[in-house]
C-alpha atoms as a PDB file:
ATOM      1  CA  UNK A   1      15.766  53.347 -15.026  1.00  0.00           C
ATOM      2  CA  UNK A   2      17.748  50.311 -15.508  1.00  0.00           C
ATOM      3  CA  UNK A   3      16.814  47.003 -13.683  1.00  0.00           C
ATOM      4  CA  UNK A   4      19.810  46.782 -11.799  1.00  0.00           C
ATOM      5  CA  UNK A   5      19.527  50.320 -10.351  1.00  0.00           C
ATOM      6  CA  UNK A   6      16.181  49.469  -9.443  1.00  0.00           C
ATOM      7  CA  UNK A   7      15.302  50.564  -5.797  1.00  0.00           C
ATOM      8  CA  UNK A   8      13.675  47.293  -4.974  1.00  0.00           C
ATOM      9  CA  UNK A   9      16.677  45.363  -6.940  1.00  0.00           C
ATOM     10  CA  UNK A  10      18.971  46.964  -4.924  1.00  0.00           C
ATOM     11  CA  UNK A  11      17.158  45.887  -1.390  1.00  0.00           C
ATOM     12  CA  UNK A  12      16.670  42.752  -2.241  1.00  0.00           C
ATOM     13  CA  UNK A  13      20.781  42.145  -2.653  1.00  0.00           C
ATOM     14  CA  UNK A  14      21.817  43.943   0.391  1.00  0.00           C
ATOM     15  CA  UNK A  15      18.819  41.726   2.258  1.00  0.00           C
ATOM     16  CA  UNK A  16      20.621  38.451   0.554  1.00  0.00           C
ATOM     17  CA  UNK A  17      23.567  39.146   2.052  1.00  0.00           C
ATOM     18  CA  UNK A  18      21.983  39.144   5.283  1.00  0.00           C
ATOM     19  CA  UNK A  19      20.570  35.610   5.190  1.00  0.00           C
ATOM     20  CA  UNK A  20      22.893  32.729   7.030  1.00  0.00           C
ATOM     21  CA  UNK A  21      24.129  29.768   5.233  1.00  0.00           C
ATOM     22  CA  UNK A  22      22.562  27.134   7.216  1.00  0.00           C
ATOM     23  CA  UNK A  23      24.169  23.938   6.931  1.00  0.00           C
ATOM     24  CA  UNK A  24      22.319  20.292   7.632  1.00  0.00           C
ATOM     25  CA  UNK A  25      23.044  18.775  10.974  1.00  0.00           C
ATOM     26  CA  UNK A  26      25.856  15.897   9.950  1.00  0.00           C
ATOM     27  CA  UNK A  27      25.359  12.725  11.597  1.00  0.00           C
ATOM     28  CA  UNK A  28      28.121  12.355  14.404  1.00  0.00           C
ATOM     29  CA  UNK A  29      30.789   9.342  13.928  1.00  0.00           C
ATOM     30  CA  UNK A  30      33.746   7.844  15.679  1.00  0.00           C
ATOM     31  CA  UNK A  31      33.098   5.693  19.124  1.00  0.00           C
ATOM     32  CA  UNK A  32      31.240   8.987  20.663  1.00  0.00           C
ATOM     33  CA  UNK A  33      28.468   8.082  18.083  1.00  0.00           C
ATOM     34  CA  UNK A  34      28.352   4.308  18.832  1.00  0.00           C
ATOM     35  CA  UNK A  35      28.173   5.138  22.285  1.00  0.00           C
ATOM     36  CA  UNK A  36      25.564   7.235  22.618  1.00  0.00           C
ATOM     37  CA  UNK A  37      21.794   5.838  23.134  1.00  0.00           C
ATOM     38  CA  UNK A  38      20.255   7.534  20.204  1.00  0.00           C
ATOM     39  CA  UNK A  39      22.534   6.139  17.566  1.00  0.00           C
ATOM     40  CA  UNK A  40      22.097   2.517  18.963  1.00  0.00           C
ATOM     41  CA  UNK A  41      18.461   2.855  18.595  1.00  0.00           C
ATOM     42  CA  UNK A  42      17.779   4.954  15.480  1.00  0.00           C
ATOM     43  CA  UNK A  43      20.075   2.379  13.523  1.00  0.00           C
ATOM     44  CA  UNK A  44      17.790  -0.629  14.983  1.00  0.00           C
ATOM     45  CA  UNK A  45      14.551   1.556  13.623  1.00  0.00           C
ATOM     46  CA  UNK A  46      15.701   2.668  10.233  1.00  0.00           C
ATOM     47  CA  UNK A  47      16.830  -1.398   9.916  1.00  0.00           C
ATOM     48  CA  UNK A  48      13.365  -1.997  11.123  1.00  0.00           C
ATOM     49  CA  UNK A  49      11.250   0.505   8.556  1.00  0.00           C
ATOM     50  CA  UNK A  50      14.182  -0.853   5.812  1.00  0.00           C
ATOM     51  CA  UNK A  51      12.720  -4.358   6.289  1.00  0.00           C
ATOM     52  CA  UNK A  52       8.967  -3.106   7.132  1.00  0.00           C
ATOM     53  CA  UNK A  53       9.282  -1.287   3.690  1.00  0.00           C
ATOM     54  CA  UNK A  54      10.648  -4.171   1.639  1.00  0.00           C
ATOM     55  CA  UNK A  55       7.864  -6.390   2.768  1.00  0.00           C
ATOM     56  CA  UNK A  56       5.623  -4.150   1.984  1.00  0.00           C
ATOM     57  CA  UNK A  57       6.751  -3.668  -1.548  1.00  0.00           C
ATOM     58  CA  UNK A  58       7.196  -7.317  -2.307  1.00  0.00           C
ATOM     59  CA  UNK A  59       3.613  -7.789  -0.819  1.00  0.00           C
ATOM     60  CA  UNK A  60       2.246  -5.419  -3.419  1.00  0.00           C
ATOM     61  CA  UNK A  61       4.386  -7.064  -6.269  1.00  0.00           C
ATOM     62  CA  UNK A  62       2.492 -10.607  -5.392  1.00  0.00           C
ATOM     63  CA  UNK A  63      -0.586  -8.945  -5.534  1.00  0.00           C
ATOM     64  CA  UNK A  64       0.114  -7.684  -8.943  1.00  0.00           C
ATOM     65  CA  UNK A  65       0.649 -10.646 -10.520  1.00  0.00           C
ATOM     66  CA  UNK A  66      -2.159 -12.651 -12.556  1.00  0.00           C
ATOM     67  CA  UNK A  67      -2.581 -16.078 -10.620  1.00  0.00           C
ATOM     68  CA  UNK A  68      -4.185 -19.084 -12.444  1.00  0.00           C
ATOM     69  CA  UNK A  69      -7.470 -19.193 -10.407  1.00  0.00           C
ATOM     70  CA  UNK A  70      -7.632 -15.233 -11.773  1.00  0.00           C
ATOM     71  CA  UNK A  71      -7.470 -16.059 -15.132  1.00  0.00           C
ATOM     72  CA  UNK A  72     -10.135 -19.167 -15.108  1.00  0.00           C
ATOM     73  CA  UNK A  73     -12.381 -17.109 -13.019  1.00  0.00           C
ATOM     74  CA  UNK A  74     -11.991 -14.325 -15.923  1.00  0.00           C
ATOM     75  CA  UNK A  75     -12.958 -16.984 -18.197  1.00  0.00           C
ATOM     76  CA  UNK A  76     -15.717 -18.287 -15.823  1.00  0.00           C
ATOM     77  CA  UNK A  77     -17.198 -14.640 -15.695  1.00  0.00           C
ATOM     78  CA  UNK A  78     -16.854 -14.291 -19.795  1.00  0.00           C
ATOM     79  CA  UNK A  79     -18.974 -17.333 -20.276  1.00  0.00           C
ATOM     80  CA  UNK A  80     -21.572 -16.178 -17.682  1.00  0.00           C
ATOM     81  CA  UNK A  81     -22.158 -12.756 -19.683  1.00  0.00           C
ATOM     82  CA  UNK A  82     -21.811 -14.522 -23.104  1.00  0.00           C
ATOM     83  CA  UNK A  83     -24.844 -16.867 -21.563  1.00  0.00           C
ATOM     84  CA  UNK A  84     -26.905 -14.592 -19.832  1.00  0.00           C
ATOM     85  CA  UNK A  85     -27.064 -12.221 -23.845  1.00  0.00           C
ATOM     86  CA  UNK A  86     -27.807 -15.572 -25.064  1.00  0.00           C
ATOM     87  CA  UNK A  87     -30.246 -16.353 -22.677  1.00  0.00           C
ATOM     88  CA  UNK A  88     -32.109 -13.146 -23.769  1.00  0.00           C
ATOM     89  CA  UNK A  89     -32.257 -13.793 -27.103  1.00  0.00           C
ATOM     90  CA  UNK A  90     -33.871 -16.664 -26.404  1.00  0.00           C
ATOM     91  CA  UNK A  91     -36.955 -15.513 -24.270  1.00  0.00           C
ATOM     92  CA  UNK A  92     -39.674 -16.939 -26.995  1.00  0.00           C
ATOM     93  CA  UNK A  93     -38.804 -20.790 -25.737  1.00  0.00           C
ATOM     94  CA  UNK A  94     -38.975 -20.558 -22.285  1.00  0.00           C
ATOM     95  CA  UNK A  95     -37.203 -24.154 -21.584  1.00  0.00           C
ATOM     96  CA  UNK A  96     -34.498 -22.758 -23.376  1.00  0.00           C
ATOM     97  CA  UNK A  97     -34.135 -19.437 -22.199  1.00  0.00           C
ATOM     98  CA  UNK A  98     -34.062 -21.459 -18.481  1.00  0.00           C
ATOM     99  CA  UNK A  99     -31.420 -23.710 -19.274  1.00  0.00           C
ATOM    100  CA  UNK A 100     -29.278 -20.935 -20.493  1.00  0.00           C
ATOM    101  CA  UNK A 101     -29.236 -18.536 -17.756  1.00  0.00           C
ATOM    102  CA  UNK A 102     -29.569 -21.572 -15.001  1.00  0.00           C
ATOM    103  CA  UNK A 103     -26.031 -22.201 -16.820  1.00  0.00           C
ATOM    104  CA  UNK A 104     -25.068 -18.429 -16.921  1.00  0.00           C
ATOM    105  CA  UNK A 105     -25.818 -18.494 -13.351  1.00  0.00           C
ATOM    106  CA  UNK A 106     -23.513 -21.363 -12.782  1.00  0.00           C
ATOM    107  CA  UNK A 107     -20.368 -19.885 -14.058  1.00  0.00           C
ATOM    108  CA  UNK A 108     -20.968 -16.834 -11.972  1.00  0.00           C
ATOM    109  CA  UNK A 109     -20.791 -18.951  -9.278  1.00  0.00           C
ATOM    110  CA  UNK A 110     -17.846 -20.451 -10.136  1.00  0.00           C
ATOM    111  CA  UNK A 111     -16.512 -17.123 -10.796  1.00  0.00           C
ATOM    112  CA  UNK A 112     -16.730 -16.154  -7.599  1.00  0.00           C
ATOM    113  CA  UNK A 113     -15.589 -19.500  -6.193  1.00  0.00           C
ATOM    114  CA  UNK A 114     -12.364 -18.991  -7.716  1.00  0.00           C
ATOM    115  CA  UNK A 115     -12.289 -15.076  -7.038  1.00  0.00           C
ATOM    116  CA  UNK A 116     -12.699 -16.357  -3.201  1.00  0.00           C
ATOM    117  CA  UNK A 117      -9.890 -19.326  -3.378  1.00  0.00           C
ATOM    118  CA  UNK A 118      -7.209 -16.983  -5.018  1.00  0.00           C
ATOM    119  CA  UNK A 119      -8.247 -14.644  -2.011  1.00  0.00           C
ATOM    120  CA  UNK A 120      -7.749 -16.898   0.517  1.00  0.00           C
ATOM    121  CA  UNK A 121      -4.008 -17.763  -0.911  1.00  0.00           C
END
């Protein structure tokens, strides 16, 4: 048996030639358009979700972008783990090892000082 003598070939061509091109509904134009209701108000909402959706995307490009305060409180948060290892290694001398992490502590408050300032912007 070939393939194209197939019984099952063969029904699914004569069934192909029984579906209906089905063509998208074309938007209507001329003054018939401009006057009906729909038209006047579905071009005010797509302008509407054009604008809604360019906001949005510049809104999400902003928040992208490294701001100063992000990159000192980076910094801030670097020294405060840098401090608190070195404030372990130094758990013999107690005065030290409190001066250290008091410090540590510090820049993780500034950390989050300037975590909360670039928030606020």
């Amino acid at each position: 048996i070939s393939v194209a003598t197939h019984p099952e070939i063969q029904e699914a061509k004569v069934d192909s030639k029984k579906i209906v091109d089905r063509t998208p509904l074309q938007k209507e134009t001329g003054p018939q358009a401009s006057q009906s209701p729909e038209g006047r108000h579905g071009d005010g909402l797509e302008r509407a979700m054009t604008d809604l959706a360019d906001e949005l995307r510049s809104a999400r490009m902003q928040r992208r972008e490294l701001s100063a305060s992000q990159i000192v409180a980076g910094a801030c948060q670097g020294l405060a783990i840098l401090l608190a290892v070195l404030a372990l290694l130094q758990l013999n001398d107690i005065g030290a090892f409190a001066r250290t992490i008091t410090f540590a502590g510090l820049f993780q408050l500034m950390t989050i000082a300037f975590l909360l300032f670039d928030w606020r912007r």
